[in-house]
Protein backbone atom coordinates (compact mmCIF):
# COMPACT_ATOMS: atom_id res chain seq x y z
CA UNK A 1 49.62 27.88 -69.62
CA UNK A 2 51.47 31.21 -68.39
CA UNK A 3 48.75 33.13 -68.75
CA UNK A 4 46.24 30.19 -66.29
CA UNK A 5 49.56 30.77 -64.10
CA UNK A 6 49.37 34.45 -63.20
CA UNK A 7 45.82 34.90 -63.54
CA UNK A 8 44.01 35.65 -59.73
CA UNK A 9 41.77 32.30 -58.88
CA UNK A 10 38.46 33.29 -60.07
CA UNK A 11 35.36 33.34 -57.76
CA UNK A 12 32.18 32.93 -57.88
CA UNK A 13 29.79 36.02 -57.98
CA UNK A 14 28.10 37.35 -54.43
CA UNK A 15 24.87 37.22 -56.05
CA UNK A 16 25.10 33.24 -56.71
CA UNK A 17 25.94 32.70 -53.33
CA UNK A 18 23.65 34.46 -51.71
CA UNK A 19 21.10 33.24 -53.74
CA UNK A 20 21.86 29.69 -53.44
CA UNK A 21 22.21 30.02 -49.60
CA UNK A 22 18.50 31.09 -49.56
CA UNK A 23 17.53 27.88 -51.92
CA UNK A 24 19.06 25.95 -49.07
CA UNK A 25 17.25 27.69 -46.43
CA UNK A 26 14.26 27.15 -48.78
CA UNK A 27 14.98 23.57 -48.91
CA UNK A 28 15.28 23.64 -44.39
CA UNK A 29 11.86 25.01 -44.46
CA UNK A 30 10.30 22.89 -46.96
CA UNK A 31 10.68 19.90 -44.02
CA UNK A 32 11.56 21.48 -40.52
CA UNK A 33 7.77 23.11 -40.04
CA UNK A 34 6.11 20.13 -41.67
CA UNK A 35 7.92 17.55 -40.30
CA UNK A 36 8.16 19.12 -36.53
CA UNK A 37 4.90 20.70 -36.07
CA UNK A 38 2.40 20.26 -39.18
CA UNK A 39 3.00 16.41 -39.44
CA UNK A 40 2.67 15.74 -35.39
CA UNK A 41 -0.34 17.37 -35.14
CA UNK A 42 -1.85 15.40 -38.14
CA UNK A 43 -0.90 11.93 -36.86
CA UNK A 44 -2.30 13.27 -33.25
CA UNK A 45 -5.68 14.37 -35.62
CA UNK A 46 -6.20 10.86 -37.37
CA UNK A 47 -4.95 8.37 -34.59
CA UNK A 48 -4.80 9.81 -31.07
CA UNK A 49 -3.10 7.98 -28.39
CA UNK A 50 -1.39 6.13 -31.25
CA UNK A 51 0.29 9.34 -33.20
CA UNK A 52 3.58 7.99 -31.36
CA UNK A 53 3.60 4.80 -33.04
CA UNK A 54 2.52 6.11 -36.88
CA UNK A 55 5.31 9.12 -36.29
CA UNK A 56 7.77 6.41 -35.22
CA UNK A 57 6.64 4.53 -38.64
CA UNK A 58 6.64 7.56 -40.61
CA UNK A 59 9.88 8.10 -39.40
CA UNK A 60 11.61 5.39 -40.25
CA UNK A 61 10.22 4.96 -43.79
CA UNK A 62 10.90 8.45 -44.50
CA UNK A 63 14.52 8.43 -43.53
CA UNK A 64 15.02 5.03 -45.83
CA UNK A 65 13.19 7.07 -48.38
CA UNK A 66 15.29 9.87 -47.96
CA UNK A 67 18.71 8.32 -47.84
CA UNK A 68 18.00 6.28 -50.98
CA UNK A 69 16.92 8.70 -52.84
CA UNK A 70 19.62 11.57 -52.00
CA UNK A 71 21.48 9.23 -53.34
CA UNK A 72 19.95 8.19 -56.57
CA UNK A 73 19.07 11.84 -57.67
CA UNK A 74 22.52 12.95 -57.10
CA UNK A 75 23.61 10.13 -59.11
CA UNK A 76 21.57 10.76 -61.97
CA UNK A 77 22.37 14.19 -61.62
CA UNK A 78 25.69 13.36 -62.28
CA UNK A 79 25.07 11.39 -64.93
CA UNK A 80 22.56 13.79 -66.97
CA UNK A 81 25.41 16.86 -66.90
CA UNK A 82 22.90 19.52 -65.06
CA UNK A 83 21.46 19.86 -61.98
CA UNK A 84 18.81 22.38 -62.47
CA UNK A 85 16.14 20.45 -64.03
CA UNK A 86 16.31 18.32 -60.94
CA UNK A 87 16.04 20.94 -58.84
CA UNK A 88 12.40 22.11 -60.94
CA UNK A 89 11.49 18.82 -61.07
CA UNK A 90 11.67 17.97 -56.97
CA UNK A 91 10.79 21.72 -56.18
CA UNK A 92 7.49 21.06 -58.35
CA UNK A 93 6.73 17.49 -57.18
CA UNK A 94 7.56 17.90 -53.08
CA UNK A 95 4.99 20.94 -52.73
CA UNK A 96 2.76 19.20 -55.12
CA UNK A 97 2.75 16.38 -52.33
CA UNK A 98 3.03 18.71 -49.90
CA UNK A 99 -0.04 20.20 -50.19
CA UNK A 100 -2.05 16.74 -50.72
CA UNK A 101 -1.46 15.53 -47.28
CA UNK A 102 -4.79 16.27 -46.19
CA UNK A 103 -5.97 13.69 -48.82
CA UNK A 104 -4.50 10.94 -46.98
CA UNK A 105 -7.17 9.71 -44.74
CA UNK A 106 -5.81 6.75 -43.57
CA UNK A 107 -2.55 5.54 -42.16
CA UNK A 108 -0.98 3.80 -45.11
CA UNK A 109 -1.94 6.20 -47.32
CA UNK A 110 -0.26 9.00 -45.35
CA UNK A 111 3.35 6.89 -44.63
CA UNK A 112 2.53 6.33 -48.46
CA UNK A 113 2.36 10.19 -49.33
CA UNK A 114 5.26 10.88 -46.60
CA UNK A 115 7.49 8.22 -48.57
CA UNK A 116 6.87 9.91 -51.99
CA UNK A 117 6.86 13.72 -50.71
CA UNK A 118 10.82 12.66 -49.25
CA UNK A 119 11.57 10.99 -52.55
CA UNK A 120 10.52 14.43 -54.26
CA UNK A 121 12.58 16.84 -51.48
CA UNK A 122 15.51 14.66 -52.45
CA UNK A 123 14.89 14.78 -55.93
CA UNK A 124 15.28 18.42 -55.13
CA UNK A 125 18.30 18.48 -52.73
CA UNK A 126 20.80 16.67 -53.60
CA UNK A 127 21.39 17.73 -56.95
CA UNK A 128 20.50 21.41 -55.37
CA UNK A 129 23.73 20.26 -53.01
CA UNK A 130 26.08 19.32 -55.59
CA UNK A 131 25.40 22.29 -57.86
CA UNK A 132 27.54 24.48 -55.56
CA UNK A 133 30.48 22.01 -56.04
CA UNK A 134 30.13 23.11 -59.50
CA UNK A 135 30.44 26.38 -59.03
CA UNK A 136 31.71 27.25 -55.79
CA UNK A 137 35.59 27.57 -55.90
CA UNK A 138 37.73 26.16 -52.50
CA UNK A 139 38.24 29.69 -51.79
CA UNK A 140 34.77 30.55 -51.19
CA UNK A 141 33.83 27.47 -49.77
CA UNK A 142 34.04 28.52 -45.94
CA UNK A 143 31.94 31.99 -46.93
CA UNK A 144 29.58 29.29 -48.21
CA UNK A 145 29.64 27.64 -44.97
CA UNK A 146 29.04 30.31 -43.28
CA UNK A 147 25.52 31.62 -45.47
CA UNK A 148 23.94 27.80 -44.86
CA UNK A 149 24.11 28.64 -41.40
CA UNK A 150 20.67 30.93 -42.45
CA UNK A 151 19.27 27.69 -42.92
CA UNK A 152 17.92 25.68 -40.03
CA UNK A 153 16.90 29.65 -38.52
CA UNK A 154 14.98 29.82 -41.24
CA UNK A 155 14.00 26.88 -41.28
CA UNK A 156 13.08 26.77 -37.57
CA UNK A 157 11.37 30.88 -38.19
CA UNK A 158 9.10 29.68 -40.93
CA UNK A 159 7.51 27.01 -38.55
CA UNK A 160 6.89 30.00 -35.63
CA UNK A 161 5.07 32.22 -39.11
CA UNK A 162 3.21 29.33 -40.40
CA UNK A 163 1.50 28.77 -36.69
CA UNK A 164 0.78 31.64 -35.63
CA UNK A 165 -3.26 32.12 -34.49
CA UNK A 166 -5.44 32.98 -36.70
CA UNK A 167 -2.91 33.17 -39.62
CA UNK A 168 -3.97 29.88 -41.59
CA UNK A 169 -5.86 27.06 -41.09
CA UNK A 170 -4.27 23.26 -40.34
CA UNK A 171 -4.82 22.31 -44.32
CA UNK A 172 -3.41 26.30 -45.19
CA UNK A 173 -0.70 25.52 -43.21
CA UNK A 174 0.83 23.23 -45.75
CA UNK A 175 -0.32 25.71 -48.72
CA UNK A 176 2.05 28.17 -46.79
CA UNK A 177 4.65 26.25 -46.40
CA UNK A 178 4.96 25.08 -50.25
CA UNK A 179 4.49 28.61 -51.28
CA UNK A 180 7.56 29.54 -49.01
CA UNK A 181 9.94 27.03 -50.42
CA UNK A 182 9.06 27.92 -53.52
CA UNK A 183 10.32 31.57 -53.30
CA UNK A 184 12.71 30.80 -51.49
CA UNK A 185 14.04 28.15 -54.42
CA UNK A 186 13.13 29.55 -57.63
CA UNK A 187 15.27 32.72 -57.44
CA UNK A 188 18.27 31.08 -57.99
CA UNK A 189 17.03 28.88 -60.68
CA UNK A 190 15.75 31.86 -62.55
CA UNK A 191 18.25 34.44 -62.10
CA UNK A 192 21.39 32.82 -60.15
CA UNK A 193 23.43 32.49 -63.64
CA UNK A 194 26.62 31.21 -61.77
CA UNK A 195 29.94 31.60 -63.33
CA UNK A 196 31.22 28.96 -64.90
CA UNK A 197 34.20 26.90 -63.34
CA UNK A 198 35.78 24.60 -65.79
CA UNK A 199 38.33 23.66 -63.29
CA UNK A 200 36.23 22.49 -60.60
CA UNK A 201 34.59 19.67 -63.32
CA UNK A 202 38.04 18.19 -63.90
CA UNK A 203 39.69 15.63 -61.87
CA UNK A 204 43.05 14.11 -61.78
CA UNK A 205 46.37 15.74 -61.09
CA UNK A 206 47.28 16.11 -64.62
CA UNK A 207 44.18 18.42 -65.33
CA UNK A 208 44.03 20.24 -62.41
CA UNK A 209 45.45 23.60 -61.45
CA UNK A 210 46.97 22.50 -58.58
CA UNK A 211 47.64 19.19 -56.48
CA UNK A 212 44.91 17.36 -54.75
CA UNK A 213 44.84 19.36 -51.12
CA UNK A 214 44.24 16.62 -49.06
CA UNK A 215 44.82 12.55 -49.22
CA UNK A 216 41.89 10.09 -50.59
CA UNK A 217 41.87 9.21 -46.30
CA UNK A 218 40.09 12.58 -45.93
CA UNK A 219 36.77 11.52 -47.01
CA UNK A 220 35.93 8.66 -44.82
CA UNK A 221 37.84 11.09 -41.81
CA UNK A 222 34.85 13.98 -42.94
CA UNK A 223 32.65 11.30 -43.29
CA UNK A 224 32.71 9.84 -39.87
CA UNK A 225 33.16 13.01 -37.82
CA UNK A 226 30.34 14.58 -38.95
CA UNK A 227 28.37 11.40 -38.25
CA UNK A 228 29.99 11.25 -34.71
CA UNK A 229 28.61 14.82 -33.82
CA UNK A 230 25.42 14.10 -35.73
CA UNK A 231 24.67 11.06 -33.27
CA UNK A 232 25.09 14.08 -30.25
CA UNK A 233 23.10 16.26 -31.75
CA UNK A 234 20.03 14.15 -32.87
CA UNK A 235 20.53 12.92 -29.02
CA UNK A 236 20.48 16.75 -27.64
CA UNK A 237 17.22 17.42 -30.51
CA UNK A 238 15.18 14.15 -29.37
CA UNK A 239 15.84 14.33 -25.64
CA UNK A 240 16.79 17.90 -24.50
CA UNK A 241 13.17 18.72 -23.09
CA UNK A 242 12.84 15.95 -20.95
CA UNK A 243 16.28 16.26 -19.43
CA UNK A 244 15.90 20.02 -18.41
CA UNK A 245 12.31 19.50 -17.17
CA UNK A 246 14.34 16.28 -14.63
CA UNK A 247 16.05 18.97 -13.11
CA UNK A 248 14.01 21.52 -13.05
CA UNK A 249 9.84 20.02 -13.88
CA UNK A 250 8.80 24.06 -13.98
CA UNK A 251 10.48 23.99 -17.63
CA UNK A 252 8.21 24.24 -20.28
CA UNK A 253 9.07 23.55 -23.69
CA UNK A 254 8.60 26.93 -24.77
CA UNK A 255 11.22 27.50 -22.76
CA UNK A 256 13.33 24.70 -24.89
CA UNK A 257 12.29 26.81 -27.89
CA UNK A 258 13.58 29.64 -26.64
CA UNK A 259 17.06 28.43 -26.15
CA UNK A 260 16.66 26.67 -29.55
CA UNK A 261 16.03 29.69 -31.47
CA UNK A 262 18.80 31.96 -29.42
CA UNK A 263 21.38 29.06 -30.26
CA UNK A 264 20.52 28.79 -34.20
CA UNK A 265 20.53 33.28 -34.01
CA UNK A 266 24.29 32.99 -33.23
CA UNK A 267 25.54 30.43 -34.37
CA UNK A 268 24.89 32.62 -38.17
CA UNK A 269 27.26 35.23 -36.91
CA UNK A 270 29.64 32.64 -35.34
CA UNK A 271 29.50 30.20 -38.97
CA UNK A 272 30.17 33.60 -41.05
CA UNK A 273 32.89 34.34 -38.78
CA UNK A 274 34.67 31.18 -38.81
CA UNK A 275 33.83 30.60 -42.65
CA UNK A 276 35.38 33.97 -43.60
CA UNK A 277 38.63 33.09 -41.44
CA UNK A 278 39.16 29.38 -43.21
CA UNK A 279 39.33 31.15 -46.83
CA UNK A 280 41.47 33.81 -45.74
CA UNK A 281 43.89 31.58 -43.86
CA UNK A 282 43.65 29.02 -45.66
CA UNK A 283 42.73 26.57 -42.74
CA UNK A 284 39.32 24.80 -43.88
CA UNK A 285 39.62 22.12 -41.09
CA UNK A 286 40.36 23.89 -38.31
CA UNK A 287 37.42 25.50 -37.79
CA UNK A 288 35.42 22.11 -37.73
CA UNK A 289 38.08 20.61 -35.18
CA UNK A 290 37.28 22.89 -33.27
CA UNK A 291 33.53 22.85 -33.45
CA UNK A 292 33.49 19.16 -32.56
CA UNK A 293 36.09 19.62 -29.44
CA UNK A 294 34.24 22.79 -27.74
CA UNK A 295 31.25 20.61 -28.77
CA UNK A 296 32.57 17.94 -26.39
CA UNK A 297 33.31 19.89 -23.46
CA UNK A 298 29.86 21.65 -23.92
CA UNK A 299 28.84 17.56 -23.22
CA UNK A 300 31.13 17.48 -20.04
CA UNK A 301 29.52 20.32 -18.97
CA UNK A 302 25.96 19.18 -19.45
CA UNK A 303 27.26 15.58 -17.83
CA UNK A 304 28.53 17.87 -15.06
CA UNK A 305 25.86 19.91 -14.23
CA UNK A 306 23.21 19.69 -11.40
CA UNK A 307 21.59 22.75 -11.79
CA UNK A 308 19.68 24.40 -14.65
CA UNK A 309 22.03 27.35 -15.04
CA UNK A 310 24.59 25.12 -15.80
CA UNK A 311 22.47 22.86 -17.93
CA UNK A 312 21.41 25.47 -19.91
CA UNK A 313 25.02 26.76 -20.19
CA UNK A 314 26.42 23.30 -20.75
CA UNK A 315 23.66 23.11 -23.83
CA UNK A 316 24.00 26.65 -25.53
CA UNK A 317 28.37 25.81 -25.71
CA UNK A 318 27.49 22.48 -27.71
CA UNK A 319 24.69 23.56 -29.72
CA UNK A 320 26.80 26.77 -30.54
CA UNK A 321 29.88 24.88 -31.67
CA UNK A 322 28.22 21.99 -33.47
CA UNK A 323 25.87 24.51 -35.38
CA UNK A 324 28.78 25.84 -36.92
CA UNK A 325 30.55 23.32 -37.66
CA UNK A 326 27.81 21.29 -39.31
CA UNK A 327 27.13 24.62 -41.41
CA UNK A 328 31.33 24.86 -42.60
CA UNK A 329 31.22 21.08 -43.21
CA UNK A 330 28.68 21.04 -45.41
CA UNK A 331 30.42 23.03 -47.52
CA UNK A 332 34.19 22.01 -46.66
CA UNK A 333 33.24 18.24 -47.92
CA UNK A 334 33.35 20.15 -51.81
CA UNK A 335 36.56 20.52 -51.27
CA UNK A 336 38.14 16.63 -50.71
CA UNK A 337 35.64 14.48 -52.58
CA UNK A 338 37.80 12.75 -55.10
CA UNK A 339 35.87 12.87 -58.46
CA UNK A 340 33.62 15.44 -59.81
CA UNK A 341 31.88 13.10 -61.77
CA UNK A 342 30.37 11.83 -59.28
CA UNK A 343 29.61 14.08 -56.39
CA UNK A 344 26.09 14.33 -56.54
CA UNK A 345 26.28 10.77 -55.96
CA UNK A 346 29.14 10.97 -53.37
CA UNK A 347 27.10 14.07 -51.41
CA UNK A 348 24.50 11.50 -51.10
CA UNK A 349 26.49 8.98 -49.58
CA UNK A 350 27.52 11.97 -47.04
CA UNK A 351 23.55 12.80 -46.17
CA UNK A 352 23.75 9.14 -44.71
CA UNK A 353 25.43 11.26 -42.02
CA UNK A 354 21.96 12.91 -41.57
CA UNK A 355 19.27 10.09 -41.41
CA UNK A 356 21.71 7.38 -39.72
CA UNK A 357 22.24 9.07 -36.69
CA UNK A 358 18.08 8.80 -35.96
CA UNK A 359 18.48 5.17 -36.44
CA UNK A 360 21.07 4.68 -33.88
CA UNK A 361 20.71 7.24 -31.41
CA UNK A 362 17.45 5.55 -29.78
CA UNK A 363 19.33 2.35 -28.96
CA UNK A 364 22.20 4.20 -27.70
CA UNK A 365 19.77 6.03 -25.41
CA UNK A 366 17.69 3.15 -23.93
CA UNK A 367 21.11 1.14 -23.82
CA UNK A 368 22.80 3.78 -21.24
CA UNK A 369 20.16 6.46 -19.82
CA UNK A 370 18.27 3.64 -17.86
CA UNK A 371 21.53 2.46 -16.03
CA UNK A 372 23.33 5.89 -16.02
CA UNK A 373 21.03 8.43 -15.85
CA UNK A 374 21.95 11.61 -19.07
CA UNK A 375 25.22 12.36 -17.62
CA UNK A 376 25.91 8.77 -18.59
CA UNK A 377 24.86 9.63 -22.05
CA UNK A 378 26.11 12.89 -22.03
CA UNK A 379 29.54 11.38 -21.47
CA UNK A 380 29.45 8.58 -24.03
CA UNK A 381 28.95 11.74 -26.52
CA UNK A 382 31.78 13.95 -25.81
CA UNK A 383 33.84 10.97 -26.18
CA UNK A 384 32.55 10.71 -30.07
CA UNK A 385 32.51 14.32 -30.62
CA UNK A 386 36.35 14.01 -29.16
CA UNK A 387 36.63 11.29 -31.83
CA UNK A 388 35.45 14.02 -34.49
CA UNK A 389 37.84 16.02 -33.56
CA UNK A 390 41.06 13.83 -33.25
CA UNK A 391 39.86 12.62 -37.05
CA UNK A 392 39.88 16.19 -38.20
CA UNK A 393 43.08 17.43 -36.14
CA UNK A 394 45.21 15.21 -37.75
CA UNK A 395 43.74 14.59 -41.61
CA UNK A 396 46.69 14.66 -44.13
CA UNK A 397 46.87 17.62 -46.62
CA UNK A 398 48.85 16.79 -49.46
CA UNK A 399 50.25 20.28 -49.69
């Protein structure tokens, strides 16, 4: 026991983590191109004038789909003892699925093919999510944050290289895409070989090294803040092109994509940054309070603003903030889920925070822009992502 006492905390190896940051990224563009650019253009392909409606279907089966099933492979991750075979096993089956879509001729059989390709992607991510709770100590947690902010740039990249003219065809597209995840994937399966870390598989005081660092209240706190700012930013993703092109109609979504992509380029700087400065201070919530509040008065300024400048401006100090903290959160939540046992189970309770937000955030749009214009909406946001950020300023550590 004197020894565990004045041995240095050990940590995992830079060659895990990087690895396993570029699974996740692999896992971002496994659905961001498809689901973004590939699928749109397929529904617009077999339906015309009524893609809107079959995307709006596929959308909404796909995110039951995907929220169920998070849930139940993280679960039976749990259960089985590993995590890797999962992994395999949903790498192998979503590009297998992947690259069947254009065997779907009709409509049923493609919100059919959808529903099992997002069972498969789960089958693959949420035991892929829990394995770095595993493995990852609380003192490399915010570094971890900060390499999953590679993710949705990646993940947003790999849909520019899969389109470009000339390069593939609309069915060679999807080929592409399958082939990418799976490089991106199977180098940490292969040759990650984490170190192990016994102490991060026990729970209860009397096992652990050291008391629980924050109350059981923490959970539900991380829970709903991140589904606060979620709400704004599926709001921002959804809507963002048709409220720059009502102030200015010259705007072309190109244009959109531009500021997209220079957002998700800093924010990796910003996340690795703010990731770095959590472990070394100690302060793993602080960073994400602040993310959510300088995500709310990038709202104000947006509700604010009457010109495009500002609009713009108003748009690059949320998207900025709330891409980083969504990248350190991911990773922070390790750190105050209760029982190791079950956290592939528990992380898939927290990806609710992910496919709930698309549910709601249409309502809450047709409920307030109508009568109060986007600033109206832009408003109603800040005040959740202000929420967020009250929840995280004043969680209880227990040390």
């Amino acid at each position: 026991m004197a020894q565990a006492e004045i041995d240095p905390p050990q940590r995992q190896s830079l060659r895990f983590l990087w690895l396993y940051a570029l699974a996740v990224a692999g896992g971002a563009v496994s659905y961001v191109p498809f689901l973004t650019l590939l699928l749109p253009l397929r529904a617009q392909e077999m339906t015309g004038e009524g893609a809107i409606d079959l995307l709006a279907y596929i959308a909404f089966a796909g995110a039951i789909s995907a929220s169920l099933a998070n849930i139940a492979f993280g679960w039976a991750s749990d259960r089985s003892g590993v995590r890797r075979p999962w992994v395999f096993a949903g790498l192998a089956l979503s590009c297998a699925l992947l690259v069947s879509v254009p065997a779907a001729q009709g409509t049923v059989p493609l919100i059919v093919l959808i529903v099992a390709w997002q069972i498969g992607l789960n089958m693959m991510l949420g035991p892929m999510a829990a394995w770095a709770g595993d493995v990852v100590p609380d003192e490399q947690k915010g570094f971890l944050g900060g390499l999953l902010s590679f993710a949705p740039a990646l993940g947003a990249a790999s849909g520019a290289l899969v389109t470009i003219p000339g390069l593939a065809s609309a069915d060679e597209r999807l080929g592409l895409v399958a082939g990418l995840v799976a490089v991106m994937v199977l180098p940490v399966l292969l040759f990650g070989q984490p170190r192990a870390m016994p102490q991060l598989m026990r729970s209860g005081a009397e096992t652990h090294p050291a008391p629980r660092r924050f109350k059981r209240g923490a959970v539900s706190r991380m829970w709903l803040a991140r589904l606060l700012v979620q709400i704004a930013e599926a709001a921002l993703f959804a809507y963002l092109l048709i409220w720059f092109t009502g102030i200015d109609p010259d705007f072309t979504d190109n244009d959109t994509a531009r500021i997209f992509a220079v957002v998700l380029v800093l924010s990796v700087p910003a996340a690795l940054l703010a990731g770095r400065w959590s472990d070394r201070h100690d302060r793993p919530i602080l960073p994400l309070a602040l993310g959510a509040g300088i995500g709310a008065v990038g709202l104000v300024l947006m509700a604010l603003s009457r010109d495009l400048s500002g609009a713009i401006a108003g748009y690059v100090v949320f998207g900025l903030s709330t891409s980083v903290f969504l990248a350190l959160h991911s990773s922070q939540t390790l750190r105050v889920l209760p029982r190791p046992e079950t956290r592939g189970r528990d992380l898939g309770l927290f990806n609710l925070t992910n496919t709930v937000p698309s549910l709601i955030m249409p309502w809450l749009t047709l409920a307030l822009v109508p009568v109060f214009g986007f600033s109206g909406l832009f408003t109603v946001l800040a005040v959740l992502a202000a929420i967020a950020t009250a929840l995280l300023l004043t969680m209880p550590r227990s040390n």
